[in-house]
Protein backbone atom coordinates (compact mmCIF):
# COMPACT_ATOMS: atom_id res chain seq x y z
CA UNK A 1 6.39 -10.69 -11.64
CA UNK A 2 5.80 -12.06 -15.23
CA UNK A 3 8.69 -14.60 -14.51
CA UNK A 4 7.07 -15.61 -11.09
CA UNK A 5 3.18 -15.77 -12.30
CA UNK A 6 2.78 -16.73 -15.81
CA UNK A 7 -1.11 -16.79 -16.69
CA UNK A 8 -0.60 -18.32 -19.80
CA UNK A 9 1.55 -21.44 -18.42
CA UNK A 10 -0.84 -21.69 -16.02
CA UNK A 11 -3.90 -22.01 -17.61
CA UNK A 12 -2.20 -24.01 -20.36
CA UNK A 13 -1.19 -26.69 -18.05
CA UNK A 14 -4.56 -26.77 -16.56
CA UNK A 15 -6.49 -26.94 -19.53
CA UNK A 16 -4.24 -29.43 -20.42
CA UNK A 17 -4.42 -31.51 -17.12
CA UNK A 18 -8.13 -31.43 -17.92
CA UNK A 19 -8.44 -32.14 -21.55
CA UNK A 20 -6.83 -35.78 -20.31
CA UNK A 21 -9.61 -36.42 -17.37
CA UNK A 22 -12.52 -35.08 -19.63
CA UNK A 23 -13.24 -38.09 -21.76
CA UNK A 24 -13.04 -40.30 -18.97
CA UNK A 25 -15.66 -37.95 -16.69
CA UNK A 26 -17.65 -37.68 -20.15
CA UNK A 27 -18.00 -41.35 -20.18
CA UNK A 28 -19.22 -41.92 -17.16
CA UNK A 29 -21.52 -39.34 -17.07
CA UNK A 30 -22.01 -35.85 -19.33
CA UNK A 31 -24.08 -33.82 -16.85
CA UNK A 32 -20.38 -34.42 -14.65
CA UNK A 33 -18.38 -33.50 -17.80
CA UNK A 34 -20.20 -30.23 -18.25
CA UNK A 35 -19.38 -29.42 -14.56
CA UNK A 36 -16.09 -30.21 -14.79
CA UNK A 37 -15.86 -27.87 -17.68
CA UNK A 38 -17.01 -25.07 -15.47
CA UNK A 39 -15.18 -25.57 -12.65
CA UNK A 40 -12.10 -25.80 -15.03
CA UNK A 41 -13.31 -22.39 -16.47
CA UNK A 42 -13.85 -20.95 -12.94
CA UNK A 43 -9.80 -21.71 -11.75
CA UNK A 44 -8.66 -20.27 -15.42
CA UNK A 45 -10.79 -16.63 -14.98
CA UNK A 46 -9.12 -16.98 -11.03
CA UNK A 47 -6.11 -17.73 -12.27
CA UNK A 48 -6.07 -14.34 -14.43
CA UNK A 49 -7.86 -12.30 -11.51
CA UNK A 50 -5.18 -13.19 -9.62
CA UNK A 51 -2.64 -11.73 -11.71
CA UNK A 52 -4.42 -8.34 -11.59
CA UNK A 53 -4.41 -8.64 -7.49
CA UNK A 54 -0.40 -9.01 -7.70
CA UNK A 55 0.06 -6.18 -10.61
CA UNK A 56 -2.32 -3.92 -8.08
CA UNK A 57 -0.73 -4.92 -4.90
CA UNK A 58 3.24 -4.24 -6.42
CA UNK A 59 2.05 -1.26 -7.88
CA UNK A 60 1.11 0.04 -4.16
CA UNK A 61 4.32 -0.76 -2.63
CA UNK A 62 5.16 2.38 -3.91
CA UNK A 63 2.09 3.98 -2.34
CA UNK A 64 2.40 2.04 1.19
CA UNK A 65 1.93 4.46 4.35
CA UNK A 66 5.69 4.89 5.48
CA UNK A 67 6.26 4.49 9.36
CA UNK A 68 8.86 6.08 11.39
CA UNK A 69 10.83 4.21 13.56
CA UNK A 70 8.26 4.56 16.05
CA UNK A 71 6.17 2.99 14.24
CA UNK A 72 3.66 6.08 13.46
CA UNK A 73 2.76 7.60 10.14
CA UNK A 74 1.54 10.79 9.51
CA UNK A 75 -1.66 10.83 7.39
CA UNK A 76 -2.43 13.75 4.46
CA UNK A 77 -4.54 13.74 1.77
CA UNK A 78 -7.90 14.37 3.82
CA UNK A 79 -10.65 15.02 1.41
CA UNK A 80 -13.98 16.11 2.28
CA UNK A 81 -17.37 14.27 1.68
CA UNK A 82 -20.97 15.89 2.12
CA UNK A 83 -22.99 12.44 3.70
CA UNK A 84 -26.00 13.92 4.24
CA UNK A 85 -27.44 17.42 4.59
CA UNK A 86 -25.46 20.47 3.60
CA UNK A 87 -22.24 20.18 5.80
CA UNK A 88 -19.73 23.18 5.33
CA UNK A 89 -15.62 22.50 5.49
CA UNK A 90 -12.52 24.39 5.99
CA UNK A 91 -9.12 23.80 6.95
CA UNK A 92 -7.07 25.83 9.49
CA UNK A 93 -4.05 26.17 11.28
CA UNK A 94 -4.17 25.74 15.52
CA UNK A 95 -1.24 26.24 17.50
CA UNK A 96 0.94 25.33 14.19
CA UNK A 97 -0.93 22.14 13.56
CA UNK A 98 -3.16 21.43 10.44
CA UNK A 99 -7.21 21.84 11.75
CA UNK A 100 -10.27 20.38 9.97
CA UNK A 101 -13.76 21.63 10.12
CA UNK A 102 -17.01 19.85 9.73
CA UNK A 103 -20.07 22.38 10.41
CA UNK A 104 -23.57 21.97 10.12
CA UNK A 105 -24.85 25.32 10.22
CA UNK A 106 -27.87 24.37 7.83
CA UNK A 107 -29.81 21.93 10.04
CA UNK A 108 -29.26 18.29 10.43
CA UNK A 109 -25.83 16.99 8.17
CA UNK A 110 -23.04 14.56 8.44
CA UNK A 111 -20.05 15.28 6.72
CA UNK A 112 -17.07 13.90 6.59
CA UNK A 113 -13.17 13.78 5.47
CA UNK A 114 -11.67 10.70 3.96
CA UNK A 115 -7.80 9.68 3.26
CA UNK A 116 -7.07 6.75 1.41
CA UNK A 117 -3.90 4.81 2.59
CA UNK A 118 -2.16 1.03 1.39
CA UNK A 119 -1.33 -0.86 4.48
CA UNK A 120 0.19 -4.67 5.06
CA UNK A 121 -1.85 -6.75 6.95
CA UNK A 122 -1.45 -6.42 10.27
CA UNK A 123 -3.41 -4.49 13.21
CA UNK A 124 -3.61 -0.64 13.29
CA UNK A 125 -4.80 2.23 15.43
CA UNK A 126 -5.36 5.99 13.93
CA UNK A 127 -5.11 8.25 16.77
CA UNK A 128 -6.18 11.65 17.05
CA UNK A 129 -8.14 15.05 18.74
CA UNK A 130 -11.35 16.22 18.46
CA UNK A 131 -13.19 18.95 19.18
CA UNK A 132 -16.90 19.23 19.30
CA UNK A 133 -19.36 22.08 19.62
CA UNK A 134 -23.25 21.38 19.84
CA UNK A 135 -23.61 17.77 18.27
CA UNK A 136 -26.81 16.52 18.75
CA UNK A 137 -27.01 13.00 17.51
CA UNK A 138 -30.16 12.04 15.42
CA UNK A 139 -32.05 9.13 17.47
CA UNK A 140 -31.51 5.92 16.44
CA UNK A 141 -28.47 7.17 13.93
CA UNK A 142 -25.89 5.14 15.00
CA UNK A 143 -23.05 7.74 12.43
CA UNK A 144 -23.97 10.15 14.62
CA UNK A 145 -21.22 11.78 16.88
CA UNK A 146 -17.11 12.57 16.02
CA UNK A 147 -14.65 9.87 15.63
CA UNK A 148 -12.69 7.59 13.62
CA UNK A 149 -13.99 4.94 11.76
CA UNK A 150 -12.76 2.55 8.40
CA UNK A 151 -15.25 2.43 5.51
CA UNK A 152 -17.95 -0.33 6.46
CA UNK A 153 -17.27 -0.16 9.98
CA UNK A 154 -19.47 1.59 12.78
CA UNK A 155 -17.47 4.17 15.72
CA UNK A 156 -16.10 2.65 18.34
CA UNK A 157 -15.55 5.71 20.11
CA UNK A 158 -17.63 9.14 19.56
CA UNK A 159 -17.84 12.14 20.83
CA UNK A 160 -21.16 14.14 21.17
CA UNK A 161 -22.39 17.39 22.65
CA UNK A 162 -19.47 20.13 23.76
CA UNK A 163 -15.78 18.84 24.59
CA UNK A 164 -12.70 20.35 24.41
CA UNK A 165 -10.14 18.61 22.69
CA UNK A 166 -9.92 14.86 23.58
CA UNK A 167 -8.24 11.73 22.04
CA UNK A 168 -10.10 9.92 19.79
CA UNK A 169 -8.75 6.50 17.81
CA UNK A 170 -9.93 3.65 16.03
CA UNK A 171 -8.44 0.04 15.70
CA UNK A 172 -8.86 -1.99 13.01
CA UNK A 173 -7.52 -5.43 11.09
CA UNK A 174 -6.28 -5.90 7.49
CA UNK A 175 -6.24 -8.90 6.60
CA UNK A 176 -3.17 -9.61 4.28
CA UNK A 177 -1.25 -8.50 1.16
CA UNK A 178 -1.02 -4.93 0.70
CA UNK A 179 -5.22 -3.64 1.05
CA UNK A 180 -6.45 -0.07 0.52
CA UNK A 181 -7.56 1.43 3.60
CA UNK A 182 -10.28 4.17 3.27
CA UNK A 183 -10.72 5.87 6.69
CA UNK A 184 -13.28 8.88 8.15
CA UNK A 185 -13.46 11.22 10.43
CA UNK A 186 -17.49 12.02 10.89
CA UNK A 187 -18.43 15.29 11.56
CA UNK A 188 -15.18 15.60 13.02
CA UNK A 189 -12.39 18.84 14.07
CA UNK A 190 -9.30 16.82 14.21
CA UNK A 191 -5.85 17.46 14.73
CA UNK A 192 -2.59 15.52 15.21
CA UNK A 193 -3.73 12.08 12.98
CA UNK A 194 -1.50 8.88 13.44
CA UNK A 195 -1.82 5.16 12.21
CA UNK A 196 0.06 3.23 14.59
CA UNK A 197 0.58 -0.61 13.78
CA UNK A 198 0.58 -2.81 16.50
CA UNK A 199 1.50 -6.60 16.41
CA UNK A 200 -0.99 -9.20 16.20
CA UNK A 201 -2.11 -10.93 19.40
């Protein structure tokens, strides 16, 4: 990447590009000089910050979610996050498939389990079952409920109450480059967990 991206070329040229303009801004008027200083100052520190986005986004090419060729990945890694309350966890095995629990057996909790994944940009959809028992959603708590969500983002499908197990799933954008997903499953039993990516619109 060094050969691609040089900082140090970079910076030089435009500290060089704006050593040559700066007596003539200075001339005309200082208060524009000293602006133009710190706008010159401003490209140079994003200049280096964007070497450390490259270095960070090669480095996870090695980390990228793998698809199949039908363009599903399963997802591992789940670990489990106390939100509120005193939520209890476990892990089991249903019918050969990996299980995990979220319980509240304390009162009033939300708990749940995290994965963190690099994707491309692109849209994707992480697909799975739930099964709930007794969830009684806190009025006017809109985490409240099972489902899928990405870190910053509210449910867009929840289950509450009793249900046998249903499909669940959550769509979602990133952007572009390579991005670190972070996504949840709230107070959630889930089984059978998928990203799909789907082409843009």
């Amino acid at each position: 990447m060094a050969r691609l991206y040089h900082v140090e070329a970079l910076t030089n040229r435009v500290n060089a590009l704006a050593a040559k303009i700066r007596p003539v801004i200075a001339e005309r008027n200082p208060a524009d000089a000293k602006r133009h200083e710190n706008a010159v100052a401003r490209l140079c520190d994003r200049i280096v910050q964007r070497e450390k986005s490259l270095k960070e986004q090669f480095a996870s090419l090695d980390r990228a979610v793998k698809f199949d060729s039908g363009g599903v990945a399963r997802l591992s890694d789940w670990n489990s996050k106390a939100d509120f309350g005193k939520p209890s966890f476990n892990e089991a095995t249903e019918n050969g498939k990996r299980v995990l629990h979220v319980s509240a057996a304390q009162g009033s909790s939300v708990g749940s389990w995290r994965t963190k994944v690099f994707l491309e940009g692109g849209h994707y959809r992480i697909e799975g079952k739930a099964k709930t028992e007794g969830i009684t959603p806190d009025p006017g708590d809109p985490r409240a409920g099972v489902g899928f969500r990405t870190t910053g983002r509210r449910f867009a499908q929840k289950l509450i109450g009793a249900n046998d197990w249903k499909p669940i799933a959550f769509e979602f954008e990133v952007d572009q480059g390579m991005a670190e997903v972070e996504l949840s499953s709230w107070k959630a039993v889930t089984i059978a967990l998928r990203v799909r990516p789907k082409p843009r619109a």
